[in-house]
Protein backbone atom coordinates (compact mmCIF):
# COMPACT_ATOMS: atom_id res chain seq x y z
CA UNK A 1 18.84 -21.39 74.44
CA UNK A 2 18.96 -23.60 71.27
CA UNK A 3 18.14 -21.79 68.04
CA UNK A 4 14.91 -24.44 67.37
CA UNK A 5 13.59 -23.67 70.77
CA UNK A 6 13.96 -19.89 70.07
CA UNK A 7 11.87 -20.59 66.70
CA UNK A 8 9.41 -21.87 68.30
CA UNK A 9 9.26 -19.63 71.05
CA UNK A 10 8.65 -16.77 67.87
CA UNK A 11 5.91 -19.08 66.34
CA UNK A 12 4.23 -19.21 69.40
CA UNK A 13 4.46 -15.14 70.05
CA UNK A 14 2.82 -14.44 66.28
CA UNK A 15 0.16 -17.05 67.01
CA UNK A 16 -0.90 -15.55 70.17
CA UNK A 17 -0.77 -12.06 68.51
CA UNK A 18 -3.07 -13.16 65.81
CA UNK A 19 -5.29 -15.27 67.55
CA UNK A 20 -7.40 -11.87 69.30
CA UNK A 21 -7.27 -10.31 65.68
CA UNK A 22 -8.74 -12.95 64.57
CA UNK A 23 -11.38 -13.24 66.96
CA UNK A 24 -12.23 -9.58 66.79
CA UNK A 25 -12.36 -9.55 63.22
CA UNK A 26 -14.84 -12.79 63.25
CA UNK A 27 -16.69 -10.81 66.31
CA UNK A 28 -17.21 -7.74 63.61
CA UNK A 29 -18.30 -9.38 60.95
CA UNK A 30 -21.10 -11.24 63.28
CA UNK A 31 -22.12 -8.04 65.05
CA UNK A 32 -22.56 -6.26 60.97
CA UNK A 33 -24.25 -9.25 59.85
CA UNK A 34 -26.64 -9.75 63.11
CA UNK A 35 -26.97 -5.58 62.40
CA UNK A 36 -28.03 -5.90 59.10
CA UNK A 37 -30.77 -8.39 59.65
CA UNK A 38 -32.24 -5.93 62.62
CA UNK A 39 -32.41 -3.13 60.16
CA UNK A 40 -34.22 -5.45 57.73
CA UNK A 41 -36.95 -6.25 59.95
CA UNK A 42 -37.67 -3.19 61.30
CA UNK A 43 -35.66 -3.49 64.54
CA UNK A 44 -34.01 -0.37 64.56
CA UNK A 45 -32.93 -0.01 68.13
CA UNK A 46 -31.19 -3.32 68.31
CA UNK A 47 -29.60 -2.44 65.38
CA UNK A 48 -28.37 0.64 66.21
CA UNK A 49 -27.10 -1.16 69.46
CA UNK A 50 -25.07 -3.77 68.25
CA UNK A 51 -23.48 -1.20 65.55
CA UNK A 52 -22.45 1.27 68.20
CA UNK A 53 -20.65 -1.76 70.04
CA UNK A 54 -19.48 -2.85 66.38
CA UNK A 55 -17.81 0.45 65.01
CA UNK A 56 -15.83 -0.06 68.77
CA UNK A 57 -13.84 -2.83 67.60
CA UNK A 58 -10.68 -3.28 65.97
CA UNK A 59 -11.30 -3.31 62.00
CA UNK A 60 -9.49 -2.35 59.02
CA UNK A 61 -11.23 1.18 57.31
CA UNK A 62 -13.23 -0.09 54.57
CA UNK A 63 -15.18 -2.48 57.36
CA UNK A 64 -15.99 0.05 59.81
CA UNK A 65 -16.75 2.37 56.66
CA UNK A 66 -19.43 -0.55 56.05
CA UNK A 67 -20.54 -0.42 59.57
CA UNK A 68 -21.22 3.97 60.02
CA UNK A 69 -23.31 3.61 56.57
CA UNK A 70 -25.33 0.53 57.76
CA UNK A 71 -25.59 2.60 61.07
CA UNK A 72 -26.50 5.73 59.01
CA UNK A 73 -29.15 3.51 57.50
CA UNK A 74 -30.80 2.70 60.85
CA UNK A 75 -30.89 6.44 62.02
CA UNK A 76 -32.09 7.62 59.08
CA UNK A 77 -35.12 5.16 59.25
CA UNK A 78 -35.69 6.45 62.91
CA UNK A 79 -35.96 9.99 61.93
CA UNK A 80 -32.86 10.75 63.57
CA UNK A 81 -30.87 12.42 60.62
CA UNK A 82 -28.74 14.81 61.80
CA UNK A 83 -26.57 11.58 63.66
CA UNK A 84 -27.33 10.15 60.09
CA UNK A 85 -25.51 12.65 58.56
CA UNK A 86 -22.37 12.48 60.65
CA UNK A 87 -22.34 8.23 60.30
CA UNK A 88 -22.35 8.80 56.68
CA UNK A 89 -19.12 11.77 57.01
CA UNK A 90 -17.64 9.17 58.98
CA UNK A 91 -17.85 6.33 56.53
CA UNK A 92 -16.36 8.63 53.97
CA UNK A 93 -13.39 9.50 55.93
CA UNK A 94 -12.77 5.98 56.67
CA UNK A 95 -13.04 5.16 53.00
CA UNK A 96 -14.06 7.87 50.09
CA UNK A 97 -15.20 4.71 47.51
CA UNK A 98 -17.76 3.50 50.27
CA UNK A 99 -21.27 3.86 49.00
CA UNK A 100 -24.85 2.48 49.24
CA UNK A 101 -26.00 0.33 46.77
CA UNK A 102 -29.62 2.17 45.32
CA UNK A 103 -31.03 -1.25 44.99
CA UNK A 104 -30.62 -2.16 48.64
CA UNK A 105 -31.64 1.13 50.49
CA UNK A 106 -34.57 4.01 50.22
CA UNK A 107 -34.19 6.72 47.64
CA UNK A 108 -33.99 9.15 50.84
CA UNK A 109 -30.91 8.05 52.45
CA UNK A 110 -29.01 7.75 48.78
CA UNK A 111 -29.61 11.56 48.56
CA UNK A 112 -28.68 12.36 52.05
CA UNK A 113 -25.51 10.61 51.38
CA UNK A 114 -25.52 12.45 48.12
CA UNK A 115 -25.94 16.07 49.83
CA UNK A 116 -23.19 14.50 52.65
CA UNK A 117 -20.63 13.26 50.02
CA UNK A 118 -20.88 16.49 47.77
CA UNK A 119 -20.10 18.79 51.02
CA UNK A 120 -16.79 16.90 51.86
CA UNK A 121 -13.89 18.23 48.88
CA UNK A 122 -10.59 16.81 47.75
CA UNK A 123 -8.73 17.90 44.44
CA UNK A 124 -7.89 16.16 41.12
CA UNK A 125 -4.35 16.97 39.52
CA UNK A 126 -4.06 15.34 35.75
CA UNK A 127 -0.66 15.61 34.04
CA UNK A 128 -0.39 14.08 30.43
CA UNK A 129 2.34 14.53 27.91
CA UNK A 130 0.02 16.25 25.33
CA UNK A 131 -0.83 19.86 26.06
CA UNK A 132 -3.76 19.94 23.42
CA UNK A 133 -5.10 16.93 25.25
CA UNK A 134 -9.06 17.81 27.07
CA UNK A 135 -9.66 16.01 30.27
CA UNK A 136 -13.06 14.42 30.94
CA UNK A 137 -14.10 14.07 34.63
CA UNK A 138 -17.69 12.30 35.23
CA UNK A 139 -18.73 12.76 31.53
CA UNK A 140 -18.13 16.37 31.81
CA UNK A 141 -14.98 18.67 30.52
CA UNK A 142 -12.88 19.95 32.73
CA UNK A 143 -10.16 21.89 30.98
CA UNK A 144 -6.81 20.86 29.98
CA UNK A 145 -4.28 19.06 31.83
CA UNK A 146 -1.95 20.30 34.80
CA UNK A 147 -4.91 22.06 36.13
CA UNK A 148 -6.40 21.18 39.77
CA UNK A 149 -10.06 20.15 40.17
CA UNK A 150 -12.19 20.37 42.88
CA UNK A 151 -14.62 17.76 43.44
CA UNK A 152 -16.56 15.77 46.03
CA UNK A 153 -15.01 12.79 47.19
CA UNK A 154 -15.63 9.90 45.71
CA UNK A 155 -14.70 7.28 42.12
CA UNK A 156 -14.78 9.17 39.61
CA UNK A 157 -13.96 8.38 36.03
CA UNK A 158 -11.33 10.42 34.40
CA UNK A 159 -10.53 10.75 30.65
CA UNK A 160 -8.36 12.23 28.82
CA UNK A 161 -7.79 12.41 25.03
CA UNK A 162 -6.56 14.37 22.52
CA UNK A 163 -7.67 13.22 18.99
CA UNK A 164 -8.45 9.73 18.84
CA UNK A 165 -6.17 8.55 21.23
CA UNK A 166 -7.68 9.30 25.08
CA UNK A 167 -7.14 7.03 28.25
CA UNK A 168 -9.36 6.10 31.05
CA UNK A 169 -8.55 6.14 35.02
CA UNK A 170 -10.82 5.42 37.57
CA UNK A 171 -9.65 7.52 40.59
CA UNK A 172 -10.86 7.81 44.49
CA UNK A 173 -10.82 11.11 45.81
CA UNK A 174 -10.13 11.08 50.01
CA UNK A 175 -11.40 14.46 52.10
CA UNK A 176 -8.48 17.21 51.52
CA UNK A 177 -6.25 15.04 49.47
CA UNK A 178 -5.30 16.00 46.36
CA UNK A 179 -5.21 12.94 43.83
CA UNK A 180 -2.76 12.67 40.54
CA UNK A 181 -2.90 11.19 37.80
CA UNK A 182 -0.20 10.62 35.12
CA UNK A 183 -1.40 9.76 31.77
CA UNK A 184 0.99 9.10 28.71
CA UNK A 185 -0.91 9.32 25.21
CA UNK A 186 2.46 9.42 23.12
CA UNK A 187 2.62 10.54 19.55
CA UNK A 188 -0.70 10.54 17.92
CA UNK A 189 -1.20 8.83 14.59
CA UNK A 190 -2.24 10.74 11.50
CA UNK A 191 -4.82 9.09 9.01
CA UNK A 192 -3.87 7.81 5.70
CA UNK A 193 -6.15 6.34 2.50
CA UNK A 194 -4.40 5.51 -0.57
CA UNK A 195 -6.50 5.16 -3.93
CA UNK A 196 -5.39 3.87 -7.14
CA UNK A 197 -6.83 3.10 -11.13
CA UNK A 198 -6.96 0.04 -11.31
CA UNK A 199 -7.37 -1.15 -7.79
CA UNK A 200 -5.59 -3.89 -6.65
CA UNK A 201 -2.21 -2.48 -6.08
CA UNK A 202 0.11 -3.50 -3.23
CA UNK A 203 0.83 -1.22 -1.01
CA UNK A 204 4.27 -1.14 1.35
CA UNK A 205 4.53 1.41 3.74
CA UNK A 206 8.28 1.95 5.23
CA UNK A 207 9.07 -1.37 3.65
CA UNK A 208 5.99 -3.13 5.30
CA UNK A 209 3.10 -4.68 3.17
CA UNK A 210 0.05 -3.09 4.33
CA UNK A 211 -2.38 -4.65 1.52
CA UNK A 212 -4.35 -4.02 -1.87
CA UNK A 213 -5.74 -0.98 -2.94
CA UNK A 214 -7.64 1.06 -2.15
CA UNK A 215 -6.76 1.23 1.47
CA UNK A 216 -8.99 3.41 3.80
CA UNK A 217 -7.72 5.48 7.03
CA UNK A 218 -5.11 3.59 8.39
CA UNK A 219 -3.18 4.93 11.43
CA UNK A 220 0.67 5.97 10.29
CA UNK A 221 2.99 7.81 12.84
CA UNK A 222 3.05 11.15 12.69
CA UNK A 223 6.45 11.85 10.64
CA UNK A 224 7.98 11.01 6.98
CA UNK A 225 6.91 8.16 5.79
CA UNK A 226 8.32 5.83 2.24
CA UNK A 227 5.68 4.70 0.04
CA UNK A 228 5.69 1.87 -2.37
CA UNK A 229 2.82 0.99 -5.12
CA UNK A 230 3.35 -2.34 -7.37
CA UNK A 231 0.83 -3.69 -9.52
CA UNK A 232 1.64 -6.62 -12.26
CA UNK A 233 1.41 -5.08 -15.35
CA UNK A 234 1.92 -1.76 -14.48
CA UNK A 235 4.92 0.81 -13.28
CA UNK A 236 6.26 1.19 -9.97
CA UNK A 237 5.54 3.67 -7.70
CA UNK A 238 7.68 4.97 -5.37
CA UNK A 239 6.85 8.48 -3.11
CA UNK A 240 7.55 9.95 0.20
CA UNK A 241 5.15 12.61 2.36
CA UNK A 242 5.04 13.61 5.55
CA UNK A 243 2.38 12.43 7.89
CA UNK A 244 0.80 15.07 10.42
CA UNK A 245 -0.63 13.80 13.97
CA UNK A 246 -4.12 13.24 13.96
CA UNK A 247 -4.82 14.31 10.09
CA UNK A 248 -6.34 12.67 7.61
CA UNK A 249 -4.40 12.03 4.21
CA UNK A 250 -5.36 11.02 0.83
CA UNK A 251 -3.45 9.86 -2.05
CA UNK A 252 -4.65 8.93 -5.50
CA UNK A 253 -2.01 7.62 -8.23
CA UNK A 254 -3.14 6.70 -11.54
CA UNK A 255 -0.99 3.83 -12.89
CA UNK A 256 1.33 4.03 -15.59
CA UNK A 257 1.18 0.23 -17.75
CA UNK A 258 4.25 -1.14 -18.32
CA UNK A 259 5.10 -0.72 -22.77
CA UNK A 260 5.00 -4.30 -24.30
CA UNK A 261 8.16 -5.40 -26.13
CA UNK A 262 8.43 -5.82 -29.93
CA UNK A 263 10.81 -8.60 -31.23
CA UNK A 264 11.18 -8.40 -34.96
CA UNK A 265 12.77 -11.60 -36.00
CA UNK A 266 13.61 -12.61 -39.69
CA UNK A 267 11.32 -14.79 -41.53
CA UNK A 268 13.09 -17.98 -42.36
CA UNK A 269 13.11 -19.35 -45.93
CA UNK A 270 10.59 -21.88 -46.56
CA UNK A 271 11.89 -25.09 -47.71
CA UNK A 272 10.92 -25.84 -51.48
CA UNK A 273 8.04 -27.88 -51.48
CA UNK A 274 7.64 -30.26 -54.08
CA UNK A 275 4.09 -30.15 -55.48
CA UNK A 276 2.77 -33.34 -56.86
CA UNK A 277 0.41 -33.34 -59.84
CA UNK A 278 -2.77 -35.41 -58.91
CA UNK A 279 -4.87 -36.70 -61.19
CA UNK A 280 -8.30 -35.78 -60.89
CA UNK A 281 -10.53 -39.15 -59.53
CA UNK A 282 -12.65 -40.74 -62.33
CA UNK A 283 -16.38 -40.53 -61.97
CA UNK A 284 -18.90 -43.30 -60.70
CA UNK A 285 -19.62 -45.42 -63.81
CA UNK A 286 -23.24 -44.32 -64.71
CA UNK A 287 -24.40 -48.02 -64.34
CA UNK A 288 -23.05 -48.16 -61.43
CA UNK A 289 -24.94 -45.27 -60.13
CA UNK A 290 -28.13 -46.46 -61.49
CA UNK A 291 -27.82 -49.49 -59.39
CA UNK A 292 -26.62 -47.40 -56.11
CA UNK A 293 -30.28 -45.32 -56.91
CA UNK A 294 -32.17 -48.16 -57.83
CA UNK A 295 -31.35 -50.14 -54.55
CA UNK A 296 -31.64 -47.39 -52.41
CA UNK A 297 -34.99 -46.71 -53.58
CA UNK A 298 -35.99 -50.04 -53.15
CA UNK A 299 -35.04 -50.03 -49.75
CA UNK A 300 -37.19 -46.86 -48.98
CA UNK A 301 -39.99 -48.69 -50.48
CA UNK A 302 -39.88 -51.71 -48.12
CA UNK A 303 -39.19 -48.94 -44.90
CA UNK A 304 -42.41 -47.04 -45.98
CA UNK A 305 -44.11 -49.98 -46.93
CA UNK A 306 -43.77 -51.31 -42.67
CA UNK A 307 -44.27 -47.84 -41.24
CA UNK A 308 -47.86 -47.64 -43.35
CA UNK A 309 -48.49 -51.28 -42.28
CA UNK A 310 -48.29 -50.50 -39.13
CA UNK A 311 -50.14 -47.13 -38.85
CA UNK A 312 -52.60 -49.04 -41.01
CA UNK A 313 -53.12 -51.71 -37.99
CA UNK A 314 -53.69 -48.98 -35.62
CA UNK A 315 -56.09 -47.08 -37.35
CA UNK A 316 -58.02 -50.51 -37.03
CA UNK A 317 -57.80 -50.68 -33.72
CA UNK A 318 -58.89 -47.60 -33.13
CA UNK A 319 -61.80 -47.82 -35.18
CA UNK A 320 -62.68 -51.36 -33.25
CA UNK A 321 -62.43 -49.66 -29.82
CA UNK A 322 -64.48 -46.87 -31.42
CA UNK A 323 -67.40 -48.98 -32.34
CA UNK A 324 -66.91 -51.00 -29.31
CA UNK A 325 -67.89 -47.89 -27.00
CA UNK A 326 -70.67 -46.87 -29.55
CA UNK A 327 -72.32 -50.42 -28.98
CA UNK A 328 -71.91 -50.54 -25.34
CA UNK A 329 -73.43 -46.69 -24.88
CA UNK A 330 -70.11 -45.73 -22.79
CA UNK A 331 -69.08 -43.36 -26.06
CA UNK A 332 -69.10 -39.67 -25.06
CA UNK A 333 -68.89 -36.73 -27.67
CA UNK A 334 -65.60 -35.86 -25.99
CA UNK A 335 -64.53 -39.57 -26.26
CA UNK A 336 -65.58 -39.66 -30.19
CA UNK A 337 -64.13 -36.43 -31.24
CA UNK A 338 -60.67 -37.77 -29.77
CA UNK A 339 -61.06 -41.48 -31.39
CA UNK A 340 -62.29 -39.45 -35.08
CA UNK A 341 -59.06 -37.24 -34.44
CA UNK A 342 -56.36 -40.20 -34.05
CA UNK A 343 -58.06 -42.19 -36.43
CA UNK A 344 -57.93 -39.72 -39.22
CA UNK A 345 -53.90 -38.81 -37.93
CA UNK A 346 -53.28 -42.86 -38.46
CA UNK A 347 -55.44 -42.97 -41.80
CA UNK A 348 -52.94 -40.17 -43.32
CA UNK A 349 -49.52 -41.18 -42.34
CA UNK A 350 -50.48 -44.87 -43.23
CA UNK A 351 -51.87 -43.33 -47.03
CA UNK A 352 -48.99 -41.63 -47.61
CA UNK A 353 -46.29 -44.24 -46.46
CA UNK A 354 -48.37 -46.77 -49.10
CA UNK A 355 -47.92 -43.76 -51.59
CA UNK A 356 -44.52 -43.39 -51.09
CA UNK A 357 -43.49 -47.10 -50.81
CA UNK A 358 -45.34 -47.52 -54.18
CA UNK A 359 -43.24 -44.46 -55.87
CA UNK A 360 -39.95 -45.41 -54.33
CA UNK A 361 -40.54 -49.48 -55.53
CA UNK A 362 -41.78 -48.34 -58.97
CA UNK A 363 -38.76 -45.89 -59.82
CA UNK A 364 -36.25 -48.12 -57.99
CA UNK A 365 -37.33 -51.18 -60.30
CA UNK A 366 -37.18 -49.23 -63.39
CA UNK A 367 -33.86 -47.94 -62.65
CA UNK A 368 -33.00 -51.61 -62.42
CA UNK A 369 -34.35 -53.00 -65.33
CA UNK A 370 -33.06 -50.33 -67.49
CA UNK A 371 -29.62 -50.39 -66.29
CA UNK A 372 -26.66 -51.42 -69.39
CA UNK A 373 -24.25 -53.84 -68.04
């Protein structure tokens, strides 16, 4: 026989093994599903029929563990709960994680599976490299580690911690097994907080920047450990302690400022200066003056002289609109107090700029005429 013939001849042998596998395993999952719709509507007998043909077949353990607790299901709802019971022992010894789902099924049958799963035992063993460390099963201590548990079978949630550090397992308990768990939690850190006046400071830790000051509870192996402090301005600071496991530490330095050099230097000789005698500026001419004044005056005049002009021109308006809204009867008293108010404001400042244009033109020109050439 030729090797590719003899291939085939193997290809053929695995196909034809499979092939009724995989019909049973298709003819399972029909007969659970066709099951599980009986049970919802109430047909309990042809449930309970096609399961006992189901849980016959050829499944893996977690499937037919699915098919006793369906089949638990529909005995329990025909009042027949001692079989219920043993369906339910069954599941679990197919597979100890199987469970019903409380949203699915009746509070009854979750405690009867309760009451079933609680009677059927195994053992927990935890082992951990810490003997300090507690061991949580479920929520609830259960001593140290390297000590056996009984417990029903079942997941349960195990946890185990010694200070802060603590590890989680989620374990299955089978009937009379004993199940271990190994849990490592290695060296737990201690707590350090490092303070310092002023704030600020950079800290290094074992040569490794860690950050500014003030640094709160950071985890450090346990051990000895090299700190560094710098701060611009100030001294150095360079300590070692030992850290314990799981212990806080704090550490306060108060910084030392650095002293501030003093460079005395020689004062150089100033250069001679030579120091020019300055003769002291003659004063204005006093004609000359005169004429500055007079002019200036003069020019105030004919400033004071516009601004009364026109202050002047609006106190005549006003007075026009004024007896304009007297004639026409529209003139209120709040209308006439306000027109008598600007009126007499205008009258004023137009007075007084006439005033003072008069003074200023009178003392400017006499400065003027008077003045010696």
């Amino acid at each position: 026989m030729n090797r590719p013939l003899a291939y085939a001849l193997f290809i053929a042998q695995i196909v034809g093994a499979l092939a009724p596998t995989t019909a049973v395993a298709a003819e399972f999952e029909s007969a659970v599903e066709q099951a599980t719709r009986a049970y919802m509507d109430g047909e309990t007998k042809r449930a309970n029929k096609i399961l006992l043909h189901a849980v016959r077949l050829q499944a893996s353990p977690p499937q037919l563990a699915e098919a006793y607790l369906l089949l638990g299901a529909v005995q329990s709802a025909s009042d027949r709960v001692r079989e219920a019971r043993m369906s339910v022992r069954r599941a679990l010894e197919l597979d100890a994680s199987a469970a019903y789902d409380p949203t699915r099924f009746p509070p009854a049958l979750v405690d009867l599976f309760q009451h079933v799963r609680a009677s059927m035992r195994g053992k927990i063993v935890v082992r951990c490299d810490r003997a300090e460390a507690i061991v949580e099963i479920d929520g609830r201590a259960s001593g140290r580690c390297g000590g056996a548990v009984d417990i029903a079978v079942g997941v349960h949630a195990v946890r185990v911690g010694a200070g802060r550090r603590f590890e989680e397992r989620r374990v299955v308990v089978a009937l009379d097994t004993v199940a271990n768990v190994d849990v490592k939690l290695g060296p737990i850190a201690g707590r350090v907080s490092i303070v310092t006046s002023p704030r600020g400071a950079t800290v290094r830790l074992d040569g490794a920047t860690i950050g500014a000051t003030p640094i709160d509870n950071i985890d450090v192996a346990p051990g000895r450990l090299r700190i560094a402090i710098d701060h611009r301005g100030y001294k150095s600071v360079k300590t070692e302690m030992v850290v314990e496991a799981d212990a806080p530490h704090a550490l306060s330095f108060m910084l030392e400022k650095l002293a501030v050099p003093v460079v005395v230097t020689r004062a150089a000789q100033p250069a001679p200066i030579a120091i020019a005698t300055m003769k002291p500026s003659p004063p204005l001419p006093r004609s000359r003056a005169k004429r500055i004044i007079g002019w200036s005056l003069l020019g105030t005049a004919g400033a004071s002289l516009a601004i009364g002009t026109v202050f002047g021109i609006l106190n005549r308006a006003t007075a026009n609109d004024f007896n304009a809204q007297k004639s026409s009867g529209a003139l209120t008293v709040d209308d006439a107090n306000a027109a008598s108010g600007r009126a007499s404001s205008q009258a004023t400042v137009a007075n007084t700029m006439f005033i003072t244009a008069g003074a200023s033109f009178a003392t400017g020109l006499v400065l003027l005429l008077t003045n010696s050439r």
